[in-house]
C-alpha atoms as a PDB file:
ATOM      1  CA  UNK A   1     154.181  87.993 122.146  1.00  0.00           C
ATOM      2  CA  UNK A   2     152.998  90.919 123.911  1.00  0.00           C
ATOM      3  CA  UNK A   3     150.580  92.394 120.328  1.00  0.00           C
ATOM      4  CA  UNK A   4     149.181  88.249 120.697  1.00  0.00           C
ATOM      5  CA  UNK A   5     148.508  88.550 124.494  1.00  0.00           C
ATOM      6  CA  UNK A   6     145.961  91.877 123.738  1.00  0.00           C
ATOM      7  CA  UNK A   7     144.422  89.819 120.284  1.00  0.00           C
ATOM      8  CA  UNK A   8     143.780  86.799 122.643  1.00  0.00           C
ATOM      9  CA  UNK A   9     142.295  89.455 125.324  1.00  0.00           C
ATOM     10  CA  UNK A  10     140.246  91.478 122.719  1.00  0.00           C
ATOM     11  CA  UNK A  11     139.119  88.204 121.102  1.00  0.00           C
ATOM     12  CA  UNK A  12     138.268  86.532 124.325  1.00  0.00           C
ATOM     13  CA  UNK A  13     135.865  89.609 125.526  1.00  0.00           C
ATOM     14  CA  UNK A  14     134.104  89.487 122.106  1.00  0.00           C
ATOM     15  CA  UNK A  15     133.447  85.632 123.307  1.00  0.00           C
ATOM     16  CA  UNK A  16     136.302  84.068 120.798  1.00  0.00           C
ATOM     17  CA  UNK A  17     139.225  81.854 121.502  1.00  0.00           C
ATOM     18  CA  UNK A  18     141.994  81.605 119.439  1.00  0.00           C
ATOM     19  CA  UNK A  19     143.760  77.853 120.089  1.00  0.00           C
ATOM     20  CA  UNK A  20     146.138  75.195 118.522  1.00  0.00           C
ATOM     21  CA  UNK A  21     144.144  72.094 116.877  1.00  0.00           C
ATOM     22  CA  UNK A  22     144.907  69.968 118.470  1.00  0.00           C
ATOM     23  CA  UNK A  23     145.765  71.818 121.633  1.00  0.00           C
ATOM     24  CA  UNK A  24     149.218  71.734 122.791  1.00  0.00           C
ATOM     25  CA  UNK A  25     147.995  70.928 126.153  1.00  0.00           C
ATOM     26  CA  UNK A  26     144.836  68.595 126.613  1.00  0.00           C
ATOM     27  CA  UNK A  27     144.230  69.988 129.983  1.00  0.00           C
ATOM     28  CA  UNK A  28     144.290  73.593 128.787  1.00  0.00           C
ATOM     29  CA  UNK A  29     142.031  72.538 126.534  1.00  0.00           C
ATOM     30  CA  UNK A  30     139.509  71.189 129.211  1.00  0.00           C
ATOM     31  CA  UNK A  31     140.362  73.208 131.652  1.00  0.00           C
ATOM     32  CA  UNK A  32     138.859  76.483 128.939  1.00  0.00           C
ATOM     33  CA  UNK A  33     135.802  74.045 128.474  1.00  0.00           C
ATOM     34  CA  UNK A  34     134.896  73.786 132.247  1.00  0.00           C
ATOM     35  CA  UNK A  35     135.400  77.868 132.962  1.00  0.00           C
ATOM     36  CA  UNK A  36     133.601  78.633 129.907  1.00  0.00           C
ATOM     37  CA  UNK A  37     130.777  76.321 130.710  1.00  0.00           C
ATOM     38  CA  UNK A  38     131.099  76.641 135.003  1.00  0.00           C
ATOM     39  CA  UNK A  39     130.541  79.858 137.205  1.00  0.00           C
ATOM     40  CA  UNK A  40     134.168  79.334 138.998  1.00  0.00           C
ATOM     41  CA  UNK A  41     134.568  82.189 140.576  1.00  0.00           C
ATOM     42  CA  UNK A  42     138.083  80.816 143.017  1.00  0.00           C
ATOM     43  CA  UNK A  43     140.353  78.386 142.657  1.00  0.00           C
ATOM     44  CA  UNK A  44     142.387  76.503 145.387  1.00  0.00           C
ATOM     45  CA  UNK A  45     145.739  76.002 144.308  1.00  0.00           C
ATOM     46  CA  UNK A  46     147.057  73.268 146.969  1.00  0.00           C
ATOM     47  CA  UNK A  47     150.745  72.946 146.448  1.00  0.00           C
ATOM     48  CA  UNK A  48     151.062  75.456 144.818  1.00  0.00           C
ATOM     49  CA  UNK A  49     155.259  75.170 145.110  1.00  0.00           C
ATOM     50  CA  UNK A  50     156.404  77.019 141.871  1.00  0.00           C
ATOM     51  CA  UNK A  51     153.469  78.233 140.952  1.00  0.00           C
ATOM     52  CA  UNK A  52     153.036  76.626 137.645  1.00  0.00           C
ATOM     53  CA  UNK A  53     149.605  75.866 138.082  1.00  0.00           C
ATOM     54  CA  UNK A  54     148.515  79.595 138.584  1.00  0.00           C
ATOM     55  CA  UNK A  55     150.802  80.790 135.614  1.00  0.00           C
ATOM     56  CA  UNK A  56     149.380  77.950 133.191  1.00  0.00           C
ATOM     57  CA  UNK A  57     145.939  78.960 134.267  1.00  0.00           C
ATOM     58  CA  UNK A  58     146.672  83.139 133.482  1.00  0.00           C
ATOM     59  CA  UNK A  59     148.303  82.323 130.959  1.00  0.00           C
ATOM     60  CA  UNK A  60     147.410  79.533 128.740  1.00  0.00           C
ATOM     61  CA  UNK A  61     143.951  79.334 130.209  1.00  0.00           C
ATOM     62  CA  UNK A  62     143.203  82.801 130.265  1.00  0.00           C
ATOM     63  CA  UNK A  63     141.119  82.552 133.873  1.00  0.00           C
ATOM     64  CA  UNK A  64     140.675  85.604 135.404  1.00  0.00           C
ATOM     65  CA  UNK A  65     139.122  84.619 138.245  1.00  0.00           C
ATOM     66  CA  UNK A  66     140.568  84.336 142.125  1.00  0.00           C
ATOM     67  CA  UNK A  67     143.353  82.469 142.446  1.00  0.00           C
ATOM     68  CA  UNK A  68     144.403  81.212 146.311  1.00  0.00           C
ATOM     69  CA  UNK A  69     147.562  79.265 146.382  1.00  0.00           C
ATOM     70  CA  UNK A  70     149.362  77.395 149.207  1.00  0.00           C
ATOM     71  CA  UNK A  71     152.301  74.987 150.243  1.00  0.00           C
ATOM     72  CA  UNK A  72     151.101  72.751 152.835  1.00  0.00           C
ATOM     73  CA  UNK A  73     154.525  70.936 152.930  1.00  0.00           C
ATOM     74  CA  UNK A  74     157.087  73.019 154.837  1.00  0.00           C
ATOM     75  CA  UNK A  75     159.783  71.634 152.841  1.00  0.00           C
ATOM     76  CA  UNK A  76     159.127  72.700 149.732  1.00  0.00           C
ATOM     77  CA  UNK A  77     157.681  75.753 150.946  1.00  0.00           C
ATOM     78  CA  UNK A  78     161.311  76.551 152.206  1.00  0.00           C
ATOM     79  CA  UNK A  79     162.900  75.711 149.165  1.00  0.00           C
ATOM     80  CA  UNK A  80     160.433  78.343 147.193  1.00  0.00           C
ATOM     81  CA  UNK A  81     161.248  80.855 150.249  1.00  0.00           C
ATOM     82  CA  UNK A  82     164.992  80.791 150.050  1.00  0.00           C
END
């Protein structure tokens, strides 16, 4: 997992992608599309609760970018907190 992590990396700074066809994930998909076509520079991460969001986007995404995440609703902020 680790050895396919550094291929993606390598690949991606030579300006290749390595994906599933179809992709698993139609939004990862799109969401590779937009960065690679978009000057995003920071994303706003509003509920950010778990943090799925931010890991899909590292991860499956590869964005590299600024990432600023919140909880706006106390409640499930505490849950995350305890």
């Amino acid at each position: 997992m680790v050895l396919m992590h550094v291929v993606k990396q390598g690949l991606r700074q030579a300006g290749f992608d390595i994906i599933r066809h179809p992709p698993a994930l139609p939004l990862v998909h799109h969401l590779r599309e937009f960065f690679a076509e978009t000057d995003v520079n920071v994303v706003l991460d509003v509920g950010a609760y778990l943090g799925l969001y931010c890991r899909m986007l590292r991860s499956d995404v590869g964005y590299e970018g600024n990432i600023v995440s919140f909880e706006p609703v106390s409640r499930s902020f505490a849950k995350r907190s305890s």
